[in-house]
PDB file of N, CA and C in Angstrom:
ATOM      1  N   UNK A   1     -19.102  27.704 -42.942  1.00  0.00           N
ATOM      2  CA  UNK A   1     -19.013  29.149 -42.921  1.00  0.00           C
ATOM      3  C   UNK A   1     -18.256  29.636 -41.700  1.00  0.00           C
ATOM      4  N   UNK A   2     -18.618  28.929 -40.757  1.00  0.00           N
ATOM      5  CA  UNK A   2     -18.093  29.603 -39.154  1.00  0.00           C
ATOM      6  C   UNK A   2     -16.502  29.319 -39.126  1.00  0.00           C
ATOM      7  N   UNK A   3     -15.923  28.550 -40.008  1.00  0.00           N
ATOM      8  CA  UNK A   3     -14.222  28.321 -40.250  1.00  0.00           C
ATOM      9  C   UNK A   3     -13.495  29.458 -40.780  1.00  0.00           C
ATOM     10  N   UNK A   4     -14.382  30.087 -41.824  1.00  0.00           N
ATOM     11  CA  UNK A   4     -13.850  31.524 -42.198  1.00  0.00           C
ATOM     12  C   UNK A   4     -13.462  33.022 -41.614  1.00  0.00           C
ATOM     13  N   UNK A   5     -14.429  32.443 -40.192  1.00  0.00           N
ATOM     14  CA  UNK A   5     -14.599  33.786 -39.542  1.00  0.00           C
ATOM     15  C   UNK A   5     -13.254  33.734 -38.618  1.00  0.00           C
ATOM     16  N   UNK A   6     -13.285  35.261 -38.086  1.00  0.00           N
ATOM     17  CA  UNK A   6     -12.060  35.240 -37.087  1.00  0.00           C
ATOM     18  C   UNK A   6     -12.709  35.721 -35.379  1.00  0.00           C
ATOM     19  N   UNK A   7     -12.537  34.208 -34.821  1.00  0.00           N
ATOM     20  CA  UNK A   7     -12.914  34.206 -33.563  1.00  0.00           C
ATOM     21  C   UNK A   7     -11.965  35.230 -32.747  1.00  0.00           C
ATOM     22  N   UNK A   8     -12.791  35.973 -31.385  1.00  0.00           N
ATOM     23  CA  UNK A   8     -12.461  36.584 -30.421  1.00  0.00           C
ATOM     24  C   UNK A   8     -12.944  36.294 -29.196  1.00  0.00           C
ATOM     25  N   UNK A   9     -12.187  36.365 -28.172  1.00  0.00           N
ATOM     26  CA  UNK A   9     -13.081  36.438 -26.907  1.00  0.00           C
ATOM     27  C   UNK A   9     -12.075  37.874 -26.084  1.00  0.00           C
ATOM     28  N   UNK A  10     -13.223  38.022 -24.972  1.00  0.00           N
ATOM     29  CA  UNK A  10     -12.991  38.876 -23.990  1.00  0.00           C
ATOM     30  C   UNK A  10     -11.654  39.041 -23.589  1.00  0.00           C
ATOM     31  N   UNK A  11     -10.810  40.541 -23.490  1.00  0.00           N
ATOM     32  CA  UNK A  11      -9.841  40.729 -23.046  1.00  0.00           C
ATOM     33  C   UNK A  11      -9.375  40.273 -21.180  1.00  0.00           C
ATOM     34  N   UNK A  12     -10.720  40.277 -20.941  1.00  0.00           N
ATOM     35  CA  UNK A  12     -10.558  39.773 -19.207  1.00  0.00           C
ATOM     36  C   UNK A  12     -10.788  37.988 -19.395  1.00  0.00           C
ATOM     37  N   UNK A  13     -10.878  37.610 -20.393  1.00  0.00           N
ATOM     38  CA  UNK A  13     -10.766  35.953 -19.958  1.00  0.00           C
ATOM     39  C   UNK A  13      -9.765  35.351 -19.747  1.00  0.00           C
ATOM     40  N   UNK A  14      -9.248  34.584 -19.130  1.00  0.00           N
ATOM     41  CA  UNK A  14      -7.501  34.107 -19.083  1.00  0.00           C
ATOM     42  C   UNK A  14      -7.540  33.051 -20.414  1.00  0.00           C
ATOM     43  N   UNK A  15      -6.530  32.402 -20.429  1.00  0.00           N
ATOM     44  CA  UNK A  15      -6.213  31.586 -21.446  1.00  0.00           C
ATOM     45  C   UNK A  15      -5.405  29.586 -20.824  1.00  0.00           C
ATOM     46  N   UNK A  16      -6.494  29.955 -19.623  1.00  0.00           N
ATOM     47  CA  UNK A  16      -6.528  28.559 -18.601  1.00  0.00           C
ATOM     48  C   UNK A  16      -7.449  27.488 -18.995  1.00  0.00           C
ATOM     49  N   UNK A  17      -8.360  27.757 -19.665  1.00  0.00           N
ATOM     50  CA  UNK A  17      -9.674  26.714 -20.442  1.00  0.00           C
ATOM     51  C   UNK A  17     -10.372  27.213 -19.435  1.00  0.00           C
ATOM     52  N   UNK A  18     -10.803  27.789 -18.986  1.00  0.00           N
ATOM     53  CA  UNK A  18     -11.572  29.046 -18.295  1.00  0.00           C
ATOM     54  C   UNK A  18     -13.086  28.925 -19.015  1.00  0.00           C
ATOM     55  N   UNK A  19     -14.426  28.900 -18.732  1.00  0.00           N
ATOM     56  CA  UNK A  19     -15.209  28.843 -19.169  1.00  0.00           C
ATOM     57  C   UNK A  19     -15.506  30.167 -20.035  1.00  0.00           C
ATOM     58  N   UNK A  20     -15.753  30.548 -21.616  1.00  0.00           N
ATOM     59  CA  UNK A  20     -15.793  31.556 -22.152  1.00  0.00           C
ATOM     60  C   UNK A  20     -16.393  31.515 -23.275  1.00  0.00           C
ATOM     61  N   UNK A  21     -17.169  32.692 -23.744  1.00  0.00           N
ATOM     62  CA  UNK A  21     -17.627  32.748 -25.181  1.00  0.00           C
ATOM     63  C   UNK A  21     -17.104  33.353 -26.206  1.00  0.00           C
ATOM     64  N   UNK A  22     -17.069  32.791 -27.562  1.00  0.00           N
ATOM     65  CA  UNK A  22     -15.849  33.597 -28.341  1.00  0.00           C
ATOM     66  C   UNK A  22     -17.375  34.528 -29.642  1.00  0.00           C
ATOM     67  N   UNK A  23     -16.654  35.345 -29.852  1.00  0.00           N
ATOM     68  CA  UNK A  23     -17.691  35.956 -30.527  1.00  0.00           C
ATOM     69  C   UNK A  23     -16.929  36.253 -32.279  1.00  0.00           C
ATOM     70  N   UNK A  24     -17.673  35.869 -33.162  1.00  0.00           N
ATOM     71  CA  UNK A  24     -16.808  36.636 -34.550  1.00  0.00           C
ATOM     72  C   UNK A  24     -18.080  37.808 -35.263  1.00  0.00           C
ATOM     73  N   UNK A  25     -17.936  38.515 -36.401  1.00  0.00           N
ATOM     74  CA  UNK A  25     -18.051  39.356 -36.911  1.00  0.00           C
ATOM     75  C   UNK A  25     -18.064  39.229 -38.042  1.00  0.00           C
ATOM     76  N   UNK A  26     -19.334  38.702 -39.511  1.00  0.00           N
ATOM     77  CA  UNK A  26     -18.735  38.727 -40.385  1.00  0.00           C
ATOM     78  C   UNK A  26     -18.609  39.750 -41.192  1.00  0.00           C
ATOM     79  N   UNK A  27     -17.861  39.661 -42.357  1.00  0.00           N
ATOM     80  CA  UNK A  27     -18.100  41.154 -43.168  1.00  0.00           C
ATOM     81  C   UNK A  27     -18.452  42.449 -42.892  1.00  0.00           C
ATOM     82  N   UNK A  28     -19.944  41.514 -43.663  1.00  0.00           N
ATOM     83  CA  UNK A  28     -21.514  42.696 -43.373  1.00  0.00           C
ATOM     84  C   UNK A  28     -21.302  43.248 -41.684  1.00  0.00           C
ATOM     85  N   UNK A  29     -21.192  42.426 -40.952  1.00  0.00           N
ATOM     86  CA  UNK A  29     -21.518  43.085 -40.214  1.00  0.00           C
ATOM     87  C   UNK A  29     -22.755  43.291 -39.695  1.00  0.00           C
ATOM     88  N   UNK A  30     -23.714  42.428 -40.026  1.00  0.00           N
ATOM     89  CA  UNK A  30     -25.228  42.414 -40.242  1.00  0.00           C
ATOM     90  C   UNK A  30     -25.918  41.286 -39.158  1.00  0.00           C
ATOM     91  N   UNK A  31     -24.849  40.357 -38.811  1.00  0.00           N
ATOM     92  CA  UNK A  31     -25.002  39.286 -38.168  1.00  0.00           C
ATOM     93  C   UNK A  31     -24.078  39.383 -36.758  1.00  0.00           C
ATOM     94  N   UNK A  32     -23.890  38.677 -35.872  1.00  0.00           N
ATOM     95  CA  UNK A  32     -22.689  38.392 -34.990  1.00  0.00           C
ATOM     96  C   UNK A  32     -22.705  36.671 -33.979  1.00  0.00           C
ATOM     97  N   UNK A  33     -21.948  35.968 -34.631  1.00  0.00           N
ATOM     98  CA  UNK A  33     -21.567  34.948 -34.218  1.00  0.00           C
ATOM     99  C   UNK A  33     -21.115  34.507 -32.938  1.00  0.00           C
ATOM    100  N   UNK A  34     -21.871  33.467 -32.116  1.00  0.00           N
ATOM    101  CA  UNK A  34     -21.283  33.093 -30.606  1.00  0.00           C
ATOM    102  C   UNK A  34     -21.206  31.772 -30.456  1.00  0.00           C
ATOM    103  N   UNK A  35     -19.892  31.369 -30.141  1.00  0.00           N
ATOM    104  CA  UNK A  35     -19.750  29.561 -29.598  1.00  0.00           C
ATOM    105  C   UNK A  35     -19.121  29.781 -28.279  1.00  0.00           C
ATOM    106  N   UNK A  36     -19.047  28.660 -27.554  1.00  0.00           N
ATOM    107  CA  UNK A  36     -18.161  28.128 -26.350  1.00  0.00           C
ATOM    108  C   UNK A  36     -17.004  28.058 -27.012  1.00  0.00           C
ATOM    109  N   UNK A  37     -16.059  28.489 -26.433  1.00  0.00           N
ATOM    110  CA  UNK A  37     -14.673  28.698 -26.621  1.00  0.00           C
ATOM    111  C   UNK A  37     -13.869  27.679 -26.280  1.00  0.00           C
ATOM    112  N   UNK A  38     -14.962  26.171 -25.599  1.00  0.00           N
ATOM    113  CA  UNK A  38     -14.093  24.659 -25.070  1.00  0.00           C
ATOM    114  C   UNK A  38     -15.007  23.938 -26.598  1.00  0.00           C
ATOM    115  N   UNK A  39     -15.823  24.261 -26.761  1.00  0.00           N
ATOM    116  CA  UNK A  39     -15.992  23.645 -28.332  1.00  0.00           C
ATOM    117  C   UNK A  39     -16.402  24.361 -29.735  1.00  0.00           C
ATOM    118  N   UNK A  40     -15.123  24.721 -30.033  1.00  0.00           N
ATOM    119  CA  UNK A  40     -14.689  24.953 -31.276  1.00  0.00           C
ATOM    120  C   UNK A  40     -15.659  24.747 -32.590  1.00  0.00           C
ATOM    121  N   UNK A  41     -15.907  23.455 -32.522  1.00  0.00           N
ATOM    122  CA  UNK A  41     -16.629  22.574 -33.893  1.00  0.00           C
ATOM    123  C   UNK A  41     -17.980  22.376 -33.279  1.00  0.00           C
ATOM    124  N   UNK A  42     -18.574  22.998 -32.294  1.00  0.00           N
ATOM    125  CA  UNK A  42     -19.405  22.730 -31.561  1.00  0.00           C
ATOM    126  C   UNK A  42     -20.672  23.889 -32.407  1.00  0.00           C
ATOM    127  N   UNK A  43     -22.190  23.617 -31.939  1.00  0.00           N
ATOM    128  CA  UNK A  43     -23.058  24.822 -32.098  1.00  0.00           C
ATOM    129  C   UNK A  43     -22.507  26.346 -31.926  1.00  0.00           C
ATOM    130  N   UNK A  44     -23.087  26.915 -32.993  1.00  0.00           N
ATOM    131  CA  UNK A  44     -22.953  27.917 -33.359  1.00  0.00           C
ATOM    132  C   UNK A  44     -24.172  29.401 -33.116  1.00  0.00           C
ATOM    133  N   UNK A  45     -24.296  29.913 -32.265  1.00  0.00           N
ATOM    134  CA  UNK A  45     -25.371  30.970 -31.949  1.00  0.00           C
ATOM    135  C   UNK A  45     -25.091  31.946 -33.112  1.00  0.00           C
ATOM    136  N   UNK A  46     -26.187  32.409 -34.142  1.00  0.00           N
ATOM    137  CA  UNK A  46     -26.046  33.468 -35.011  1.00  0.00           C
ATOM    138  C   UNK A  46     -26.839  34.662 -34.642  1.00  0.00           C
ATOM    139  N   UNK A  47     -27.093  36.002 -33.927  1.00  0.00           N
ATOM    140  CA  UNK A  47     -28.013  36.736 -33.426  1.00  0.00           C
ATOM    141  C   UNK A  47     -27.591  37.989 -34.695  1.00  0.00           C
ATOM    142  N   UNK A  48     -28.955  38.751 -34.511  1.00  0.00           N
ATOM    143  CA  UNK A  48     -28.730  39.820 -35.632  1.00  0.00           C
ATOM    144  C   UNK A  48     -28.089  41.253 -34.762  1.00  0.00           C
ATOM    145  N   UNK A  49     -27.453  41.938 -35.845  1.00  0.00           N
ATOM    146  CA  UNK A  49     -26.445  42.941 -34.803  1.00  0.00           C
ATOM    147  C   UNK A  49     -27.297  43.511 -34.000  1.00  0.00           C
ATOM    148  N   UNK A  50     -28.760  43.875 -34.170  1.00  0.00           N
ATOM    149  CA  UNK A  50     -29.737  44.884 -33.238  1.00  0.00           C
ATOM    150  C   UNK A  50     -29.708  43.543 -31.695  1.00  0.00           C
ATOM    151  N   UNK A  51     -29.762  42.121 -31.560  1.00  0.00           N
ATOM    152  CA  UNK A  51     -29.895  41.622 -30.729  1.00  0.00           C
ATOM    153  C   UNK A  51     -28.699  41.849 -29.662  1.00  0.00           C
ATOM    154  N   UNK A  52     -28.085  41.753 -30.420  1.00  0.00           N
ATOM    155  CA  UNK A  52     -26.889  41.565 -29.809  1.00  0.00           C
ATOM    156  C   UNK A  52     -26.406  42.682 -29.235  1.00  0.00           C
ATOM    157  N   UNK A  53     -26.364  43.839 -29.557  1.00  0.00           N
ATOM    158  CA  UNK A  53     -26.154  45.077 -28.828  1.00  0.00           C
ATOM    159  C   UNK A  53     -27.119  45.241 -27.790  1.00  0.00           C
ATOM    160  N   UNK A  54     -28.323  44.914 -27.963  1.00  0.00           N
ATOM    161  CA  UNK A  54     -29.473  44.697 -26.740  1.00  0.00           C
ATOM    162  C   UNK A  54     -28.428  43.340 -25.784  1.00  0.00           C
ATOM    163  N   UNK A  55     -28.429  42.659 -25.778  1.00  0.00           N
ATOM    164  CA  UNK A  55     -28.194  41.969 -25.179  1.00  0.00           C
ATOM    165  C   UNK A  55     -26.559  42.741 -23.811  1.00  0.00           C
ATOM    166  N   UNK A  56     -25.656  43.061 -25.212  1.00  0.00           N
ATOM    167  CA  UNK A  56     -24.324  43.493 -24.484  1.00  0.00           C
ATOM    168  C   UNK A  56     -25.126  44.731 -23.741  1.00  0.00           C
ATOM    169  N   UNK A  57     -25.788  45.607 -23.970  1.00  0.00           N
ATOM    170  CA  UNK A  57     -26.356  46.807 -23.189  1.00  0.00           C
ATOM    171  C   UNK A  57     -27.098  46.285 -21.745  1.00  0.00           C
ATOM    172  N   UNK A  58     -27.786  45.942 -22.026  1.00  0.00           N
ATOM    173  CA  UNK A  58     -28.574  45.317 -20.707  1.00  0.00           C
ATOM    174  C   UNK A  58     -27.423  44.145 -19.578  1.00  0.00           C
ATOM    175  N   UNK A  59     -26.177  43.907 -19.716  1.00  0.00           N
ATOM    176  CA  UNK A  59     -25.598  43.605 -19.054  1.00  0.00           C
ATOM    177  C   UNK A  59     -24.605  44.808 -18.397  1.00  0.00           C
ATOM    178  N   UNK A  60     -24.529  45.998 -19.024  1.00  0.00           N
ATOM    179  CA  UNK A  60     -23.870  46.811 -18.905  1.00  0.00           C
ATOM    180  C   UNK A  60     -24.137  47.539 -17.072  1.00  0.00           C
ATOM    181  N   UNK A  61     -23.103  48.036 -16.554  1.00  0.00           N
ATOM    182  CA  UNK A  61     -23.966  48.429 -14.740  1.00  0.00           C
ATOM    183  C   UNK A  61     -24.678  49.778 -15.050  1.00  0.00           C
ATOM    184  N   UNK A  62     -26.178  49.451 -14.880  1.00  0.00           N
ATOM    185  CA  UNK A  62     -26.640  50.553 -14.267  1.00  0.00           C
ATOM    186  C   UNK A  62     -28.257  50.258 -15.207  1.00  0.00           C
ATOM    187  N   UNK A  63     -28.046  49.178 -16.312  1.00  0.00           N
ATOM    188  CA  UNK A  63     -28.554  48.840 -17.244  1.00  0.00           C
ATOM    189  C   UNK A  63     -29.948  48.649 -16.780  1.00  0.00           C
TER     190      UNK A  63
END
């Protein structure tokens, strides 16, 4: 399933093999997908969209 999706990572990551997480999006929209961006074919984190916006919020400054 995770071959179908279309990986992204962060506009501030360089493109040096830089340690990074790539995130995809499927469809629905219901889910949101996270791997290491040095392994590709590697584990796959699946969090539900309510986690995941908790998560990006609470890193946010002031959070």
């Amino acid at each position: 399933m995770s071959d179908q999706l279309a990986w992204f990572k962060s506009s501030y990551s360089d493109n040096e093999g830089g340690d990074c997480v790539e995130v995809a999006l499927p469809d629905a929209r219901l889910t949101v997908h996270v791997r290491d961006s040095k392994n590709p074919t590697g584990p796959t984190l699946i969090l539900r969209a309510p986690a995941w916006k908790a998560f990006v919020s609470a890193g946010q400054p002031g959070a």
